[in-house]
C-alpha atoms as a PDB file:
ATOM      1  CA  UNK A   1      68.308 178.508 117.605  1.00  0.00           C
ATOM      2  CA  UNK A   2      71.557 177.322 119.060  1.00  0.00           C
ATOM      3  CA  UNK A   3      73.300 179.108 121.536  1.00  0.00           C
ATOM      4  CA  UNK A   4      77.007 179.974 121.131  1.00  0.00           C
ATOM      5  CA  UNK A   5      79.415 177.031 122.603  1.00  0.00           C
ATOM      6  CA  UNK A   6      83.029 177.251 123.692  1.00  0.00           C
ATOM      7  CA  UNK A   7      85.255 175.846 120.786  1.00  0.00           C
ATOM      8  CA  UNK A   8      86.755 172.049 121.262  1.00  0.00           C
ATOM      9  CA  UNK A   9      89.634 171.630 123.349  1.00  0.00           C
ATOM     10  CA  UNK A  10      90.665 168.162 121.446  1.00  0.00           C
ATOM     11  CA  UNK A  11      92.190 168.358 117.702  1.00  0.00           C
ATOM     12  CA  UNK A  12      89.450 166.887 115.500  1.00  0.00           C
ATOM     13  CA  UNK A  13      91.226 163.431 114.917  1.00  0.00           C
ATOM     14  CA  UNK A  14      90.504 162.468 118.787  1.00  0.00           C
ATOM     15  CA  UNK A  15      86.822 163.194 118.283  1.00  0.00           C
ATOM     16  CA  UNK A  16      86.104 161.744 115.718  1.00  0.00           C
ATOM     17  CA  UNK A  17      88.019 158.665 118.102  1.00  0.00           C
ATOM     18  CA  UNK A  18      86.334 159.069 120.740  1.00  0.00           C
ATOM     19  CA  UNK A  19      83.097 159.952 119.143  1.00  0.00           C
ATOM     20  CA  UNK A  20      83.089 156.848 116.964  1.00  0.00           C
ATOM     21  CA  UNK A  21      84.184 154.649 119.450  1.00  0.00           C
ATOM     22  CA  UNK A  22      81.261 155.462 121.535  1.00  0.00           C
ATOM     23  CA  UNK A  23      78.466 155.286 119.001  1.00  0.00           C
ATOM     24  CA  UNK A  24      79.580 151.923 118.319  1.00  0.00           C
ATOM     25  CA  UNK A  25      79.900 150.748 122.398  1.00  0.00           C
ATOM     26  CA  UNK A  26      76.391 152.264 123.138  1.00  0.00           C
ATOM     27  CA  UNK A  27      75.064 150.741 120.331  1.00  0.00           C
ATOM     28  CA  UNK A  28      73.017 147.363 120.677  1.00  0.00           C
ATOM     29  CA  UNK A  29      75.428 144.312 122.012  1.00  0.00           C
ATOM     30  CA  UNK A  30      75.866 141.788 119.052  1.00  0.00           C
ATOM     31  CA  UNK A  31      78.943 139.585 117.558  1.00  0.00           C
ATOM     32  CA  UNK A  32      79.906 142.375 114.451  1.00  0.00           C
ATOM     33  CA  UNK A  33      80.695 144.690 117.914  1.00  0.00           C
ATOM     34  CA  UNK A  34      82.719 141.976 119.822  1.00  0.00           C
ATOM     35  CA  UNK A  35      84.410 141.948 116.700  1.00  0.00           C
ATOM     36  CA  UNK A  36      85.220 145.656 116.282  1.00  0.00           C
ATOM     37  CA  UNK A  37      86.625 145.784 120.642  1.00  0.00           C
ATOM     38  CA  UNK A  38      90.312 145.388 119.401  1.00  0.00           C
ATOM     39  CA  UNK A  39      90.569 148.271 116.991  1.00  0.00           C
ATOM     40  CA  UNK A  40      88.261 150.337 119.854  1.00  0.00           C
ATOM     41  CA  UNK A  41      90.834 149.696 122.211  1.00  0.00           C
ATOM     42  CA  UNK A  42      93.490 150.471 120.289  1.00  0.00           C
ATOM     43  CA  UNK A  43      92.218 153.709 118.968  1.00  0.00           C
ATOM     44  CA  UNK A  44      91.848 154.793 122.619  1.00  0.00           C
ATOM     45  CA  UNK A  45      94.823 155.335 123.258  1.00  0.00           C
ATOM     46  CA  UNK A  46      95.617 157.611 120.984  1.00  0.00           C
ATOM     47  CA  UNK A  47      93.146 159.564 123.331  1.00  0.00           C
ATOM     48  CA  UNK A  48      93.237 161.043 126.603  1.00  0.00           C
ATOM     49  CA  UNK A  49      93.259 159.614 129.516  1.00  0.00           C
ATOM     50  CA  UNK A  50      90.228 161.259 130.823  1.00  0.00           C
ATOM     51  CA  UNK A  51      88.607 160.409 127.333  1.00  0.00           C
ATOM     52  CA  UNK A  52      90.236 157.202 126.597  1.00  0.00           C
ATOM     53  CA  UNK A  53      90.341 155.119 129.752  1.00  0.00           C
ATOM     54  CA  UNK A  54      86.696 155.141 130.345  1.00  0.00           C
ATOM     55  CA  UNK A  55      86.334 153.150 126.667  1.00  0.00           C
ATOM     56  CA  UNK A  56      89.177 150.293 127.614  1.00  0.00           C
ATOM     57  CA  UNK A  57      86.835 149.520 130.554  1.00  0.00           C
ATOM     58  CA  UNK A  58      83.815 149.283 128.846  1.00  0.00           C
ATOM     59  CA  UNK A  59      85.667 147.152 126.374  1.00  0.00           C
ATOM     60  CA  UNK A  60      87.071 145.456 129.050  1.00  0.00           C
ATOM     61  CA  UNK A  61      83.601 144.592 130.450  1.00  0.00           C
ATOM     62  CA  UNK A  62      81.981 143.336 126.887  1.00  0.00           C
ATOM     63  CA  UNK A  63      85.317 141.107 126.220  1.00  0.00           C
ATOM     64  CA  UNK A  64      84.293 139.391 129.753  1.00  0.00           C
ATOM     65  CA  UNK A  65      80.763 139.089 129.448  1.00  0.00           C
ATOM     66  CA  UNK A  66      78.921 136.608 127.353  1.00  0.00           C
ATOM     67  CA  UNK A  67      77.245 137.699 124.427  1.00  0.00           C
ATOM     68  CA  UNK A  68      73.400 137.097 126.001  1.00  0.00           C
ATOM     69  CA  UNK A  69      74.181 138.665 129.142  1.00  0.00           C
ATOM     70  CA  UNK A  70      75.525 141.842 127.430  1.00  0.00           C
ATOM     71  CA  UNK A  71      71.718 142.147 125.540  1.00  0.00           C
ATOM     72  CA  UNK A  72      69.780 141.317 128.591  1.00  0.00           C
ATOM     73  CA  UNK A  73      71.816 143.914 130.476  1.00  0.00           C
ATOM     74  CA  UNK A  74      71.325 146.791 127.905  1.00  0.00           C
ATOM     75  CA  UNK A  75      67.560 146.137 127.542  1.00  0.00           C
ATOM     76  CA  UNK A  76      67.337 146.340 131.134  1.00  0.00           C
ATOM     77  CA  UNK A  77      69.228 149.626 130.792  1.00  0.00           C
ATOM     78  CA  UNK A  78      68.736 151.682 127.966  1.00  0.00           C
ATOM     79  CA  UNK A  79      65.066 150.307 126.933  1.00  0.00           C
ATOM     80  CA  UNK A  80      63.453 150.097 130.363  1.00  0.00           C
ATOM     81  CA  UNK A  81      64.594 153.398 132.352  1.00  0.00           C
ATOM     82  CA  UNK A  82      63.555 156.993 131.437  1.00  0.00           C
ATOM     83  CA  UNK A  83      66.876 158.364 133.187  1.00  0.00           C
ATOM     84  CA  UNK A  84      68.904 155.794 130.762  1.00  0.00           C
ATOM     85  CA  UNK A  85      67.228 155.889 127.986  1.00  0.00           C
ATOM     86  CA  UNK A  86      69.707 157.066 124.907  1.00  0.00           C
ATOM     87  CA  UNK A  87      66.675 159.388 122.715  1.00  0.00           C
ATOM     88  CA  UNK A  88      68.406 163.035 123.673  1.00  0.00           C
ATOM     89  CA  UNK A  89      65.328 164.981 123.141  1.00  0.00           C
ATOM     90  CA  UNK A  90      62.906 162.669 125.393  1.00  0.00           C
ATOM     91  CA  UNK A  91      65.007 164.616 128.592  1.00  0.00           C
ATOM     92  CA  UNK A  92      64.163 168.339 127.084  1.00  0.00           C
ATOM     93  CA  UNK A  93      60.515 167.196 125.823  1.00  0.00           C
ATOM     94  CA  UNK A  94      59.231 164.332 127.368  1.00  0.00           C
ATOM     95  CA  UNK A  95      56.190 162.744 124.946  1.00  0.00           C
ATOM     96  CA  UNK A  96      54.869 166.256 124.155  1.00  0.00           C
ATOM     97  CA  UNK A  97      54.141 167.850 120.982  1.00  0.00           C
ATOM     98  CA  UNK A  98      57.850 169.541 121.091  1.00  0.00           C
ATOM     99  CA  UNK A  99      59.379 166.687 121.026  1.00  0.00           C
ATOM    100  CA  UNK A 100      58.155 165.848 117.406  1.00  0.00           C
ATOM    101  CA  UNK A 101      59.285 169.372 116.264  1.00  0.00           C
ATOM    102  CA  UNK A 102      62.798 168.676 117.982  1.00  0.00           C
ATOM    103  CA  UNK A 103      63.502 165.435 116.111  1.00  0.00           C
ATOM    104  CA  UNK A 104      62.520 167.162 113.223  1.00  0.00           C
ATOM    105  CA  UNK A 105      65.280 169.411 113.389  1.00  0.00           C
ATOM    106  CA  UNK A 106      67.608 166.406 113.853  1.00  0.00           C
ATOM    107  CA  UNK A 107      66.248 164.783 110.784  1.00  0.00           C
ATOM    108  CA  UNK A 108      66.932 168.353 109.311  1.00  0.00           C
ATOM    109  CA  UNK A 109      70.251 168.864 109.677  1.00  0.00           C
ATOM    110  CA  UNK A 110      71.311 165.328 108.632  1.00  0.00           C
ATOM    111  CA  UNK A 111      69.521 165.699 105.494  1.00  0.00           C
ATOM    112  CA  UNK A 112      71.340 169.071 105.047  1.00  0.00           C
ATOM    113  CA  UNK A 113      74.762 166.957 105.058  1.00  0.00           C
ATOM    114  CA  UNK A 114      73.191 164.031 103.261  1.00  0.00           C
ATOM    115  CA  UNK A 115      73.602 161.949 106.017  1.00  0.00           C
ATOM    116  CA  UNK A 116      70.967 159.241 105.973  1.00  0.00           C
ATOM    117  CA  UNK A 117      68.726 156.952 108.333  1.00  0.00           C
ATOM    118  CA  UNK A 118      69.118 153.130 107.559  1.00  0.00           C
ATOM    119  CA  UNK A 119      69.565 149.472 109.011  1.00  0.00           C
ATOM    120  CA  UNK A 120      73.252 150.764 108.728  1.00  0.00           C
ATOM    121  CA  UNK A 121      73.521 153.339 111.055  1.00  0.00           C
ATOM    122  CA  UNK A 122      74.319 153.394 114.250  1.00  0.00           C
ATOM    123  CA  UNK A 123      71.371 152.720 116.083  1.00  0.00           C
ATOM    124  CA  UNK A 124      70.156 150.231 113.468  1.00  0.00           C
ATOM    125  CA  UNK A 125      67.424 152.500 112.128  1.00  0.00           C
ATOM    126  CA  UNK A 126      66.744 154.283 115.055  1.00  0.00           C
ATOM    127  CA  UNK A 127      65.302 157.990 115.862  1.00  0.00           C
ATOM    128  CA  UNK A 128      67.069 160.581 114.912  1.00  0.00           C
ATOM    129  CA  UNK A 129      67.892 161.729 118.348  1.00  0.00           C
ATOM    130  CA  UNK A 130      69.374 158.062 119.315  1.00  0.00           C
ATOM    131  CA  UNK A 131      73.075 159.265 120.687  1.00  0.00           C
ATOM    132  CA  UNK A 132      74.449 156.973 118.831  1.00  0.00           C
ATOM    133  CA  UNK A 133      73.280 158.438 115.531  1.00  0.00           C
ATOM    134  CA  UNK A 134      74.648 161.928 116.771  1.00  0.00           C
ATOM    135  CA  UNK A 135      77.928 160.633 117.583  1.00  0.00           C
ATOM    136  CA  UNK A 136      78.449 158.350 114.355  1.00  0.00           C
ATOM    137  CA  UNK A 137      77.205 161.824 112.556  1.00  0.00           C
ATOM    138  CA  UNK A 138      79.405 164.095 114.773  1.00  0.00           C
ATOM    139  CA  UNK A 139      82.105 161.737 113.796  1.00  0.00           C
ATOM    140  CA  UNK A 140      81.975 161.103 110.222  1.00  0.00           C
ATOM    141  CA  UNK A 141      80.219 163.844 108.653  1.00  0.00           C
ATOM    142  CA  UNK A 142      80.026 166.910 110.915  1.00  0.00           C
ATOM    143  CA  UNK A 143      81.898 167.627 114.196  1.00  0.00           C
ATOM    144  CA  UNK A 144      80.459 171.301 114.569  1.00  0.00           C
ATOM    145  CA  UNK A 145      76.499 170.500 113.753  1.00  0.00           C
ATOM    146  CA  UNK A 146      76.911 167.120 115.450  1.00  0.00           C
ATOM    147  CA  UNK A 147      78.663 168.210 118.842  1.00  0.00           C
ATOM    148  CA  UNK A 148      76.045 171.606 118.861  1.00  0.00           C
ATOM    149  CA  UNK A 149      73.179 168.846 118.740  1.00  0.00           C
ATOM    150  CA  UNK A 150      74.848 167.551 121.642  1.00  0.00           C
ATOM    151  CA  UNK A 151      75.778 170.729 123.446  1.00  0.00           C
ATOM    152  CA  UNK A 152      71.874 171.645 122.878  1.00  0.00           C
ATOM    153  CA  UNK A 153      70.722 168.355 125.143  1.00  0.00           C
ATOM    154  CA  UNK A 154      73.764 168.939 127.617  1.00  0.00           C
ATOM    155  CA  UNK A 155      71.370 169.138 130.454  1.00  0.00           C
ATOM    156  CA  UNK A 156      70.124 165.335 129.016  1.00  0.00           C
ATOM    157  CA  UNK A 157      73.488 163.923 128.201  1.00  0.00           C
ATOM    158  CA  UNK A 158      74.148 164.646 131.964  1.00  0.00           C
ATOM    159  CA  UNK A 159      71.824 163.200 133.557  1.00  0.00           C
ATOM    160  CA  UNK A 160      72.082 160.270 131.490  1.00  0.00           C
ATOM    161  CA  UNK A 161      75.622 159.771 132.685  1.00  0.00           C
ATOM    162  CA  UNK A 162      74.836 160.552 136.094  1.00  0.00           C
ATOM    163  CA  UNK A 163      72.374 157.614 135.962  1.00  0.00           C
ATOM    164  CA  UNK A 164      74.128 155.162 135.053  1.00  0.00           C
ATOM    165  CA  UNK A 165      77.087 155.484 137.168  1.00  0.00           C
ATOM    166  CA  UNK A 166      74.961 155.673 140.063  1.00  0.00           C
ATOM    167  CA  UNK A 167      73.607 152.459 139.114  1.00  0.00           C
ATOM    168  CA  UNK A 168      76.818 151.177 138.706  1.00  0.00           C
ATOM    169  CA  UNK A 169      76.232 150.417 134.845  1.00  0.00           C
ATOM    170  CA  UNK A 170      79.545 149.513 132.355  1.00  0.00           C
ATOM    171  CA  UNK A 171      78.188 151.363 129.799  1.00  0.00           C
ATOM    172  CA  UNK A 172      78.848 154.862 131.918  1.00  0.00           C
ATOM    173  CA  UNK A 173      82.205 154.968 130.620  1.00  0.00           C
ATOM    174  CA  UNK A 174      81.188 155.234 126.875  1.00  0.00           C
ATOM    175  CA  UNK A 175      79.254 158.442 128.164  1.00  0.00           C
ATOM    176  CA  UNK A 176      81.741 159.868 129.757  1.00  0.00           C
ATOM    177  CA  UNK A 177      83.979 159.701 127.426  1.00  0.00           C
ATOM    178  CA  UNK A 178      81.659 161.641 125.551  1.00  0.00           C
ATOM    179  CA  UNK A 179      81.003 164.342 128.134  1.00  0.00           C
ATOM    180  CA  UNK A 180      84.853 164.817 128.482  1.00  0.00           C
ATOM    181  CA  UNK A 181      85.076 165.932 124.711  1.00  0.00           C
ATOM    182  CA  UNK A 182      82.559 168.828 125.576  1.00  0.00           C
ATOM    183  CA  UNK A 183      83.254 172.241 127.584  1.00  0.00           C
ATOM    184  CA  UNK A 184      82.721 171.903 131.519  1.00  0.00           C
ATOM    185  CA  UNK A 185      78.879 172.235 132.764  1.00  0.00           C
ATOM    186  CA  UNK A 186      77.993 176.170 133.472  1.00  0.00           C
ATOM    187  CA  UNK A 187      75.697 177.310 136.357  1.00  0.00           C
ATOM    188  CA  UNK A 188      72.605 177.495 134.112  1.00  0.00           C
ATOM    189  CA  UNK A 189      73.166 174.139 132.616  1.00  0.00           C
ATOM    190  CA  UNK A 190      73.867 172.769 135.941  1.00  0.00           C
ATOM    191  CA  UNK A 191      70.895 174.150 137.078  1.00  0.00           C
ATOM    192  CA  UNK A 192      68.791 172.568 134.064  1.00  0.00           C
ATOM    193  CA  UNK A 193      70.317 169.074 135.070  1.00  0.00           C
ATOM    194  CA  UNK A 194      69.235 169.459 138.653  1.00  0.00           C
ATOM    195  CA  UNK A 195      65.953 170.329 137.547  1.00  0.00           C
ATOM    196  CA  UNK A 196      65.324 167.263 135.541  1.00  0.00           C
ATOM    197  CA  UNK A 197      66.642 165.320 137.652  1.00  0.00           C
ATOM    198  CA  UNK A 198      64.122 166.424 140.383  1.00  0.00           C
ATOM    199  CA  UNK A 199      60.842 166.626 138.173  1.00  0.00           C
ATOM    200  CA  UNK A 200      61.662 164.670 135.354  1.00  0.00           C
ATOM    201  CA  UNK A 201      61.510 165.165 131.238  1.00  0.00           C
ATOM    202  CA  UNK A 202      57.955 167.210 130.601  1.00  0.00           C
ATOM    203  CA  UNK A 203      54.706 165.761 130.261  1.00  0.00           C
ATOM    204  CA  UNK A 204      51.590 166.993 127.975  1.00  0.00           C
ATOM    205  CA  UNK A 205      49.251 169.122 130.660  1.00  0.00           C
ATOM    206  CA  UNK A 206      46.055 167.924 129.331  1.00  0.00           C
ATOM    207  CA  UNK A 207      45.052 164.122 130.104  1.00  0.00           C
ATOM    208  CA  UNK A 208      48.236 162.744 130.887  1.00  0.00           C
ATOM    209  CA  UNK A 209      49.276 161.694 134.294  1.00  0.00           C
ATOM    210  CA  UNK A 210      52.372 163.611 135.673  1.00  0.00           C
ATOM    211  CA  UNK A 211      55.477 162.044 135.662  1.00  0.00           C
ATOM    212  CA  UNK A 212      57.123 161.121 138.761  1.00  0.00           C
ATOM    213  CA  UNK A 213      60.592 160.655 139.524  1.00  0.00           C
ATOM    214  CA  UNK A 214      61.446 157.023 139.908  1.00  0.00           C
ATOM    215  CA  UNK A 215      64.182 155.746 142.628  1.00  0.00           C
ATOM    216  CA  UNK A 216      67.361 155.111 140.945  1.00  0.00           C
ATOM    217  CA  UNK A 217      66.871 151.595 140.969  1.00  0.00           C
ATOM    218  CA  UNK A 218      62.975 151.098 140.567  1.00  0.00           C
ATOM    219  CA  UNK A 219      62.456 149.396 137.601  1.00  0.00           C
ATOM    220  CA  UNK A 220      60.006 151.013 135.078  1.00  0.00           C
ATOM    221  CA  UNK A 221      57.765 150.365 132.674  1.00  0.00           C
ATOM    222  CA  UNK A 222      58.311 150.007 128.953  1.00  0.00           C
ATOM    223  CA  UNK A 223      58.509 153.345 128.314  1.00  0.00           C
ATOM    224  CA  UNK A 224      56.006 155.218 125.463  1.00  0.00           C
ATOM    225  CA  UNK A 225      59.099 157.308 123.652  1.00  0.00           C
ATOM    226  CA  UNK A 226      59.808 155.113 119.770  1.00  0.00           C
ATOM    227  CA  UNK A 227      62.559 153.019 119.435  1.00  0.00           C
ATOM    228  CA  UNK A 228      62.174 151.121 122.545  1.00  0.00           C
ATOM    229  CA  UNK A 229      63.085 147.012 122.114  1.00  0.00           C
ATOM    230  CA  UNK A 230      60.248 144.975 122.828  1.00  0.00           C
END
């Protein structure tokens, strides 16, 4: 069951901005999104500067960066690191058991709103969980379920910003953007983020190695969560 949340601080119109605009930057690198960085940029600034400004530079940095360079880099990113990795449950459950149980509740309340999985969501098809499927949901069908989802995985959102500003990634600023539509970080959830950080999303406790936390710039394996490129 959800906890109770602070209400929004931004009038629904720059959410569903900001929200939208950031689905479609964290999404996958491909022409139809070089396509769309215009009417991003534009729409950001009819947003905050503390919300908007971090989109112009990521736009900034896929207008400058050739199209295969742009996929390379993401794989690298988003695909290859468990602190980067965009699936918002894998920070609270790891590959456990819970994790399955979590996603269902994703699937849940999309179905409850009728919004639907396809090639044509963000995400291309991807897990429920995918941030970009809870922002393009947050922003065009629900802004209450769809920013509790994301208020529910604070502690992951977090760290998944802190990670890739500290290594230096372009796509931080689509996250951030994010994380400056939601209320300020309390003790307990700062706590939570600290704690992952140090010991890392949960592992099964029977025949499973522990996981360990990797430097920030160690490269890892392909990881085991679904939806992974390969």
């Amino acid at each position: 069951m959800s906890r109770k949340y602070p209400r929004p601080t931004h009038p629904p119109e720059q959410l569903m901005l900001a929200w939208q605009s950031a689905s479609l930057l964290l999404d996958y690198p491909d022409e139809e999104l070089l396509a769309r960085l215009d009417l991003i940029r534009s729409a950001s600034w009819q947003l905050p500067a503390p919300v908007g400004q971090p989109i112009r530079e990521v736009v900034a940095h896929l207008e400058a960066t050739p199209l295969e360079e742009l996929q390379a880099d993401y794989v690298e990113t988003f695909d290859s690191r468990r602190r980067c990795n965009l699936f918002l449950t894998y920070f609270a459950h790891g590959d456990t058991r819970k994790r399955g149980m979590a996603l269902l509740r994703f699937k849940q309340t999309y179905l409850r709103s009728g919004f639907l999985l396809d090639a044509d969501t963000a995400g291309g098809g991807e897990l429920p969980d995918h941030l970009c499927v809870v922002l393009e949901y947050a922003a065009t069908v629900d802004q209450e379920l769809g920013r509790t989802l994301m208020l529910d995985h604070r502690a992951g959102l977090e760290l998944l910003r802190l990670s890739l500003r500290d290594r230096g990634s372009r796509w931080a600023g689509a996250v951030e953007a994010v994380t400056a539509t939601l209320p300020p970080l309390r003790g307990d959830e700062m706590d939570a983020v600290r704690r992952l950080a140090a010991e890392g999303p949960p592992e099964e406790e029977v025949g499973l190695a522990p996981f360990t936390v990797p430097a920030a710039d160690e490269p890892l394996p392909m990881p085991t969560f679904p939806g992974a490129r390969a």
